[in-house]
Protein backbone atom coordinates (compact mmCIF):
# COMPACT_ATOMS: atom_id res chain seq x y z
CA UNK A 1 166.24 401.21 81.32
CA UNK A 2 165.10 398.06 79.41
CA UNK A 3 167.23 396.16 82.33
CA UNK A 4 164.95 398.21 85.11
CA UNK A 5 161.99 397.29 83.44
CA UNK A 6 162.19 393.52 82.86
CA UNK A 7 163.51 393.11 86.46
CA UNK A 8 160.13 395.22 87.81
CA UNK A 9 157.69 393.48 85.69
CA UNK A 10 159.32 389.97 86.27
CA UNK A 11 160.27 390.64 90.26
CA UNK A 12 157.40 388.53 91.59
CA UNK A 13 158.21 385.46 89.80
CA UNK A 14 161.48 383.67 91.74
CA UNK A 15 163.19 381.48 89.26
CA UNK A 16 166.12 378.26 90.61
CA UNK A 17 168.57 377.65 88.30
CA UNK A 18 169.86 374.35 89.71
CA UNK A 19 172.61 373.04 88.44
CA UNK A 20 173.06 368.60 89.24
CA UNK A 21 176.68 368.16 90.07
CA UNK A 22 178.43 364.67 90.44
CA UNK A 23 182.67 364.79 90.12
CA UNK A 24 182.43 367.65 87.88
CA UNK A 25 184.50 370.13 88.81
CA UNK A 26 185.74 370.26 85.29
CA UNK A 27 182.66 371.48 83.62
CA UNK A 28 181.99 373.71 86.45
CA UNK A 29 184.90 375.99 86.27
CA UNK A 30 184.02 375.87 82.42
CA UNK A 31 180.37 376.95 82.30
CA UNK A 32 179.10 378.53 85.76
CA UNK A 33 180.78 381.74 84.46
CA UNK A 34 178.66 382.01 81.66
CA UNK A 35 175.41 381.13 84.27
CA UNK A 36 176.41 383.40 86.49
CA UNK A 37 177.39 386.58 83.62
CA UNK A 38 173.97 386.14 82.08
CA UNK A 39 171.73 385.15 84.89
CA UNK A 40 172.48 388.00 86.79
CA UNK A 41 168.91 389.26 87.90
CA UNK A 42 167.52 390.26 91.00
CA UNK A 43 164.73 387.15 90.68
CA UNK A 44 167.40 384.65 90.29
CA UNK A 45 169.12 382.51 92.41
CA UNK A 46 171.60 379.94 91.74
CA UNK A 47 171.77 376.24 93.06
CA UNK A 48 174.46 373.53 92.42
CA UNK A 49 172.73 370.45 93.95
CA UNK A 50 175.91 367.77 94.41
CA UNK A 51 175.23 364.11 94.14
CA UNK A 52 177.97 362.88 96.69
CA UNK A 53 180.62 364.25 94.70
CA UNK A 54 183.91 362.32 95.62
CA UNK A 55 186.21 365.17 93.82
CA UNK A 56 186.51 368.90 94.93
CA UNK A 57 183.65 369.88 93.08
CA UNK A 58 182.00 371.41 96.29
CA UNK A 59 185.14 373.12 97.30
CA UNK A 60 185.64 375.00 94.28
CA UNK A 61 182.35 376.37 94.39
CA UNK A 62 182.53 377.55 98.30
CA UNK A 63 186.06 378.89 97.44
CA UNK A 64 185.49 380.96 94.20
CA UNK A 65 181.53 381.13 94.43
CA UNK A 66 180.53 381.86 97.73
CA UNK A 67 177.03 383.47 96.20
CA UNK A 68 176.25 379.99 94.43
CA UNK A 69 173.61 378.10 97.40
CA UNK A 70 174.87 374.01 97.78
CA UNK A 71 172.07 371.77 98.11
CA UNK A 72 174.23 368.65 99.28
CA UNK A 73 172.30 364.96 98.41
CA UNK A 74 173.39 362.12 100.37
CA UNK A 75 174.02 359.82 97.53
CA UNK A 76 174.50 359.86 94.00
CA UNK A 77 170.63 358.82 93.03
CA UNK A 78 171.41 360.15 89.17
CA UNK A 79 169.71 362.07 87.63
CA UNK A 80 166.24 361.86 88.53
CA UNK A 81 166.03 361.29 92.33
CA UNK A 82 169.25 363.86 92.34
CA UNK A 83 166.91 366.74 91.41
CA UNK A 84 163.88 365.01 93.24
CA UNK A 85 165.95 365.18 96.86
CA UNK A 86 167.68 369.01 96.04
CA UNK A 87 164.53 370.96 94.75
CA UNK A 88 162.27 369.21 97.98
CA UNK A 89 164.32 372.46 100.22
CA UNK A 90 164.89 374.47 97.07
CA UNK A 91 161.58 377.71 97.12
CA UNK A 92 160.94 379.16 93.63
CA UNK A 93 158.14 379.33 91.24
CA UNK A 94 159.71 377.98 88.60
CA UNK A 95 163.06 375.89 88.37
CA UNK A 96 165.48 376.08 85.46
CA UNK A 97 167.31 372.85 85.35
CA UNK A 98 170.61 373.09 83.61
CA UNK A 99 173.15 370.41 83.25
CA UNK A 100 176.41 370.70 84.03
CA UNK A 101 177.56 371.11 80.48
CA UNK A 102 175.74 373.75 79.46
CA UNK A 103 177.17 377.45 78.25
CA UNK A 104 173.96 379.67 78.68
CA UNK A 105 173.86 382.72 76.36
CA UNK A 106 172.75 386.61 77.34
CA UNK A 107 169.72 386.93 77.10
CA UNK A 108 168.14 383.14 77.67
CA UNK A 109 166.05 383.64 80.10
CA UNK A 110 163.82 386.74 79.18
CA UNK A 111 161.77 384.96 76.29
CA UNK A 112 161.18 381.96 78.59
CA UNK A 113 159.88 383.84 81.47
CA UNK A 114 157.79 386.05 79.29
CA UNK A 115 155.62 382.83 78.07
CA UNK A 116 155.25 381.59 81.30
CA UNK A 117 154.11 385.17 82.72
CA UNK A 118 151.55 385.26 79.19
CA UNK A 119 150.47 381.75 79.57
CA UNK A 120 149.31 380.28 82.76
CA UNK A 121 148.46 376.92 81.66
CA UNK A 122 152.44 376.20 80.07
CA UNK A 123 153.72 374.29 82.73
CA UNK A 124 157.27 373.62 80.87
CA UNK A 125 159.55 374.62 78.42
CA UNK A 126 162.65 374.13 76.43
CA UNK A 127 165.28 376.60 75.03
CA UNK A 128 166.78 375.96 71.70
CA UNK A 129 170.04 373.81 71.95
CA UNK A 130 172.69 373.86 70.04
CA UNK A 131 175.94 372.09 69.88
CA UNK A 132 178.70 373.81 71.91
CA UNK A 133 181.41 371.55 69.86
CA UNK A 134 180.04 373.10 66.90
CA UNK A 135 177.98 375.96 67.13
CA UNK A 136 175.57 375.81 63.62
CA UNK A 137 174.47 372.64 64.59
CA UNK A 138 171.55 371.30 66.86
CA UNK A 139 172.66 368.95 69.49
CA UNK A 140 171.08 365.49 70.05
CA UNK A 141 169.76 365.92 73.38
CA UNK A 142 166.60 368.21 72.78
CA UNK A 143 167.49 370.28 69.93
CA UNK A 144 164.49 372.63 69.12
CA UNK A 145 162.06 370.38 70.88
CA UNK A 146 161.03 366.99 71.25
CA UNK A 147 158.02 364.39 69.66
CA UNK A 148 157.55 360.67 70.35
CA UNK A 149 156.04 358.38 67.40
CA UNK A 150 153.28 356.08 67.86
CA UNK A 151 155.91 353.26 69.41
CA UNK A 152 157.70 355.99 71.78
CA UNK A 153 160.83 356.44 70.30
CA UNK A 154 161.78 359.85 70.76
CA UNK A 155 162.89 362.44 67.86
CA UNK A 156 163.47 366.36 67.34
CA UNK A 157 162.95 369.41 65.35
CA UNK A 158 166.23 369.32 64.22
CA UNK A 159 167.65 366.08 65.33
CA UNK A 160 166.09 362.75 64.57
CA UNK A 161 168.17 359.66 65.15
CA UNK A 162 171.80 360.81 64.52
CA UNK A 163 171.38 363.44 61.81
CA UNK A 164 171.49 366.81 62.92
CA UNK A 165 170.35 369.68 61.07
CA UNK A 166 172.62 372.90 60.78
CA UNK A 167 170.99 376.07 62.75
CA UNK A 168 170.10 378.86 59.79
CA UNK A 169 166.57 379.91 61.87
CA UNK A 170 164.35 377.33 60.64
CA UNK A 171 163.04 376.90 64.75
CA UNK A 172 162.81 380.36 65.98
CA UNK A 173 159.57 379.78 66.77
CA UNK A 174 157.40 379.06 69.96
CA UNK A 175 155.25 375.74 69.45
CA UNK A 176 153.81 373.02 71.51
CA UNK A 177 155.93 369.86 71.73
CA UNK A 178 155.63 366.56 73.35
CA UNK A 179 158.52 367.07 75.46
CA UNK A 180 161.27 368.89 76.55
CA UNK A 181 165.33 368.60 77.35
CA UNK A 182 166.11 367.14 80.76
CA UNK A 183 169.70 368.89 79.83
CA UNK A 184 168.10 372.60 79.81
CA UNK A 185 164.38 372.22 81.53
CA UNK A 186 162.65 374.94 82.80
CA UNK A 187 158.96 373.83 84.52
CA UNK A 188 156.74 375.17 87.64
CA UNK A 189 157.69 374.46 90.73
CA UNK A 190 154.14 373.89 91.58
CA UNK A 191 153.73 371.37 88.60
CA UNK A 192 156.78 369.55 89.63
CA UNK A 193 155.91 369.09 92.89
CA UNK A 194 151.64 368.01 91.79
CA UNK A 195 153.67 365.68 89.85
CA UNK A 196 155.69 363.99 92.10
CA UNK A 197 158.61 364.75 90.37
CA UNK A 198 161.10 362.60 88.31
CA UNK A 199 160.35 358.57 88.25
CA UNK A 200 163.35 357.60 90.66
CA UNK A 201 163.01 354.38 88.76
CA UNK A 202 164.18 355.78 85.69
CA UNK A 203 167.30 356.91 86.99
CA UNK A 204 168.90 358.54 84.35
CA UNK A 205 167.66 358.98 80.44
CA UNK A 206 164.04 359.67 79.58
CA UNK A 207 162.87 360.78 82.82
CA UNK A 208 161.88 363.92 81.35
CA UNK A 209 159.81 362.19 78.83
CA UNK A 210 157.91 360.55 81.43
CA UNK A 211 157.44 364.09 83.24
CA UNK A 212 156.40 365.42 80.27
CA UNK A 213 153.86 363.01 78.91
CA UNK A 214 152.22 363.15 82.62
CA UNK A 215 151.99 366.60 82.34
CA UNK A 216 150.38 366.13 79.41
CA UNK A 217 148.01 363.48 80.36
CA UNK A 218 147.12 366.37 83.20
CA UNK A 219 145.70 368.73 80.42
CA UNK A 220 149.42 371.34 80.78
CA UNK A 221 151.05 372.64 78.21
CA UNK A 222 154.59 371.86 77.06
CA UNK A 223 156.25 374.30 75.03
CA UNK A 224 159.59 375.46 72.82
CA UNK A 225 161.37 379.19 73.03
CA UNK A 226 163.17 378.86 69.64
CA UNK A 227 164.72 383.03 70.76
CA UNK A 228 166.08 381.52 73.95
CA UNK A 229 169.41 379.78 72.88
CA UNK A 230 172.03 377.14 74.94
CA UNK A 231 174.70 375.32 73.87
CA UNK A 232 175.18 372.15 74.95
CA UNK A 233 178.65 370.00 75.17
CA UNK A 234 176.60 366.28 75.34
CA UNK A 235 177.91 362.79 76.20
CA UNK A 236 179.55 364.40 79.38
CA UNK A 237 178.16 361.93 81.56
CA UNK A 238 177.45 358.92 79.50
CA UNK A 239 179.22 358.92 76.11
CA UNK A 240 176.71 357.98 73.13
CA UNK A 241 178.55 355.14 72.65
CA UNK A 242 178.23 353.79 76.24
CA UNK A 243 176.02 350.60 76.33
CA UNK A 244 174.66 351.84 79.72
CA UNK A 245 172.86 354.74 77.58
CA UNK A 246 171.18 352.09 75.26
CA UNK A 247 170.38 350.06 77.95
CA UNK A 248 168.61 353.06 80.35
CA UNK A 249 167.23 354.37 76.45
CA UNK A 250 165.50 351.35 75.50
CA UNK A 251 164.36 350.21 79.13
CA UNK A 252 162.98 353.27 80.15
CA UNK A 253 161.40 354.66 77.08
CA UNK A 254 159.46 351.08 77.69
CA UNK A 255 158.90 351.99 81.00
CA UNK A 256 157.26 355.04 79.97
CA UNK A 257 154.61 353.39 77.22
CA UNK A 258 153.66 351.26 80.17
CA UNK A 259 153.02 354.29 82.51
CA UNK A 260 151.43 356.52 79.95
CA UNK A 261 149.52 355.09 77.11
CA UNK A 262 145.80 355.25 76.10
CA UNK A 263 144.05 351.99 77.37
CA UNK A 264 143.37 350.74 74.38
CA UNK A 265 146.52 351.53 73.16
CA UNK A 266 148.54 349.39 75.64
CA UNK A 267 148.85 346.05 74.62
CA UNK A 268 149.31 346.36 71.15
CA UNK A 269 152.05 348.94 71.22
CA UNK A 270 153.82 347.28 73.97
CA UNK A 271 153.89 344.08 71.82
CA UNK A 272 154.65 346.17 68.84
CA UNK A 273 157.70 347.97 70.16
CA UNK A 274 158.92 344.60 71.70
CA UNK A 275 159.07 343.12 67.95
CA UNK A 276 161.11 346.56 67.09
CA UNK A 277 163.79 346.55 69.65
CA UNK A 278 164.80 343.18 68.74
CA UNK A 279 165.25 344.61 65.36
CA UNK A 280 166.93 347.23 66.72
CA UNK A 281 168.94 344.82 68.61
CA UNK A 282 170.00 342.72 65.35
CA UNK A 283 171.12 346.29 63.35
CA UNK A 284 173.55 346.15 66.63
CA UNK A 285 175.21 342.94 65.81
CA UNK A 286 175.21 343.40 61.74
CA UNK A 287 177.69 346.59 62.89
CA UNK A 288 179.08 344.35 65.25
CA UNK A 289 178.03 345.97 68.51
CA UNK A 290 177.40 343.08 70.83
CA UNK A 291 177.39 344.98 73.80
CA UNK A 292 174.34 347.33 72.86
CA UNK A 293 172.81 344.31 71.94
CA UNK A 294 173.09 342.87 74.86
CA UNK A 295 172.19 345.98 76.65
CA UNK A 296 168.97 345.76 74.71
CA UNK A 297 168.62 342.18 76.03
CA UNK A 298 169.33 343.35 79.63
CA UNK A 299 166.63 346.11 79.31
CA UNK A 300 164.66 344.02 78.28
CA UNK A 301 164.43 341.98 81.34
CA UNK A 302 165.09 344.64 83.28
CA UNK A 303 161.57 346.33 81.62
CA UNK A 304 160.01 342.34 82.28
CA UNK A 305 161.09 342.11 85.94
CA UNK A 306 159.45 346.10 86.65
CA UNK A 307 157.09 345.77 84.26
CA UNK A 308 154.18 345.41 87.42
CA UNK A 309 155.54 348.14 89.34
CA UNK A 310 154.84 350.55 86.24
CA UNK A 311 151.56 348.97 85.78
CA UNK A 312 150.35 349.74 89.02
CA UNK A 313 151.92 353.70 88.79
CA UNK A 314 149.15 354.22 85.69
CA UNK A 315 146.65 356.95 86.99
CA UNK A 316 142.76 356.13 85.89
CA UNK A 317 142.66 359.95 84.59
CA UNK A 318 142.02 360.00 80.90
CA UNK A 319 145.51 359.41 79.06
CA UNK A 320 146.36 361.61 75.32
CA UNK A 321 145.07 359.94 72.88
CA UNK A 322 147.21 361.87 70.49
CA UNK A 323 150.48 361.90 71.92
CA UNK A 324 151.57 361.36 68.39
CA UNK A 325 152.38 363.27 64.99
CA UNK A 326 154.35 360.34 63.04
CA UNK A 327 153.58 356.34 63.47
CA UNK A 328 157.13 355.35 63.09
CA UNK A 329 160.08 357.35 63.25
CA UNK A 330 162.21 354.00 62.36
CA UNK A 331 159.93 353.84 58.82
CA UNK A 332 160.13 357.09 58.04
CA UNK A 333 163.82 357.45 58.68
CA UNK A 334 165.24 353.94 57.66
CA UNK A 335 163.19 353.10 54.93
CA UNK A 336 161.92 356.30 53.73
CA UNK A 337 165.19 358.35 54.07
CA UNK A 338 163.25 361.28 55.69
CA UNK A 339 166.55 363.18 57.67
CA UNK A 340 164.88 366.17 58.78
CA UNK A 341 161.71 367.33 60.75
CA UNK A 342 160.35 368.83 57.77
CA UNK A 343 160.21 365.97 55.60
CA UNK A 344 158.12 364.11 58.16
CA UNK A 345 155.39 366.55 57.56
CA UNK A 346 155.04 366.44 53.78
């Protein structure tokens, strides 16, 4: 009976989960099953949108999925133009977009659509993620919802820098955030497409910040569903060790400050941040990482050589003046020792 009724009230609004697909035919016959056991409503429909997959990814699915749709993309644009080209022929009113590498759990979906049916103005939001290599732990990429500090580095409830917090409850809340997980991110299709979408630019990393903040800057609402729960694996595409991720980390979290800040704002942060990735870029080589430093370096100039091109995507709408809780993440976690969310607010 509870079934019957959360399909009736909920049958109007047509959710896409759409899962981004790129040689991963591994991960697919790993985690669909899961999508497909606990996204089994009569408002659902599933998507695998394939970025030129060179394996038998697409295969598999005809072959053992036939009720899974293919959205096939004509090149592998990553992540951001992947999901721009799939979702242009993809008709829903809200898209769940779910990375490869995530194992959904039953019941995930019920709390999120609920605060979008009670809330009309929350354009996006984020389930709790956990760690699918270990299961009482948060997982980097998200966690229980994401902040920037006054310089743009990003942080979590539950995660900030590489500490992660053990799951006992503490985020089984719904709050506001900043932003939410590209790796489990469910937003309006009609906000999506107001927005243009994901900065092809960006390709991969951060894109959802940049989503998120001009969401913000257009007066929505971005919100956590701590009673909605994933797990993630993480690293499945790029490995946290991978200089590419520190290079597409640090050049497009720049990319975003340019894109995004408060006039007034925008010199001196830029400059500021500048100063703070080349300390970031020194910690490298004290732990003898030359390659992330160098990827630092190459972001740089990557950031230098775009850097008009971002200018000229600023909007003259009025930007968020506060778009931040904490004025540095690095202070507060290098020098003051502060590990977890909660210690940032005392």
């Amino acid at each position: 009976m509870a079934r019957f009724i959360f399909l009736s009230k909920f049958a109007v609004v047509k959710i896409a989960i759409v899962i981004l697909n790129w040689n991963g035919k591994q991960l697919l016959e790993k985690f669909l099953p899961t999508v497909l056991k606990y996204s089994d409503l009569d408002n659902v429909e599933i998507y695998v949108a394939d970025n030129a997959s060179t394996d038998d990814s697409v295969d598999f699915i005809e072959q053992n999925y036939p009720q899974i749709k293919i959205v096939q993309n004509a090149e592998n644009g990553g992540f951001a133009k992947g999901y721009n080209d799939a979702l242009k022929s993809i008709e829903a009113d809200i898209f769940a977009l779910v990375n490869s590498d995530i194992e959904v759990t039953e019941g995930w979906l019920k709390p999120v659509i609920t605060a979008f049916e009670k809330e009309p103005n929350t354009a996006i939001i984020q389930p709790k993620i956990l760690d699918f290599k270990n299961k009482s732990k948060f997982e980097y990429a998200g966690a229980a919802g994401g902040f920037i500090d006054k310089f743009g580095y990003p942080y979590c409830r539950g995660r900030i820098f590489s500490n992660l917090e053990s799951d006992v409850n503490q985020y089984n809340d719904e709050i506001e955030i900043f932003w939410a997980s590209g790796a489990c991110f469910f937003i309006r299709a009609a906000v999506f497409h107001e927005l243009n979408g994901f900065d092809e630019d960006y390709f991969a990393h951060q894109e959802e910040i940049d989503l998120c903040w001009r969401a913000k800057n257009s007066s929505k609402t971005i919100k956590y569903v701590g009673t909605s729960t994933v797990y993630h694996v993480g690293g499945a595409t790029l490995k946290e060790a991978n200089p590419t991720k520190t290079f597409l980390n640090f050049r497009n979290s720049l990319y975003s400050l340019v894109k995004n800040l408060p006039e007034n704002k925008l010199v001196p942060i830029i400059l500021a941040r500048l100063v703070l990735d080349g300390f970031a870029g020194l910690k490298f080589l004290i732990e003898l990482k030359p390659k992330h430093f160098l990827a630092i370096l190459k972001a740089h100039f990557s950031f230098y050589n775009h850097f008009s091109k971002m200018l000229q995507k600023r909007k003259k709408s009025t930007k968020t003046a506060n778009y931040f809780k904490v004025n540095s993440i690095v202070w507060q976690y290098f020098v003051l020792g502060k590990k977890k969310y909660k210690e940032l607010l005392q």
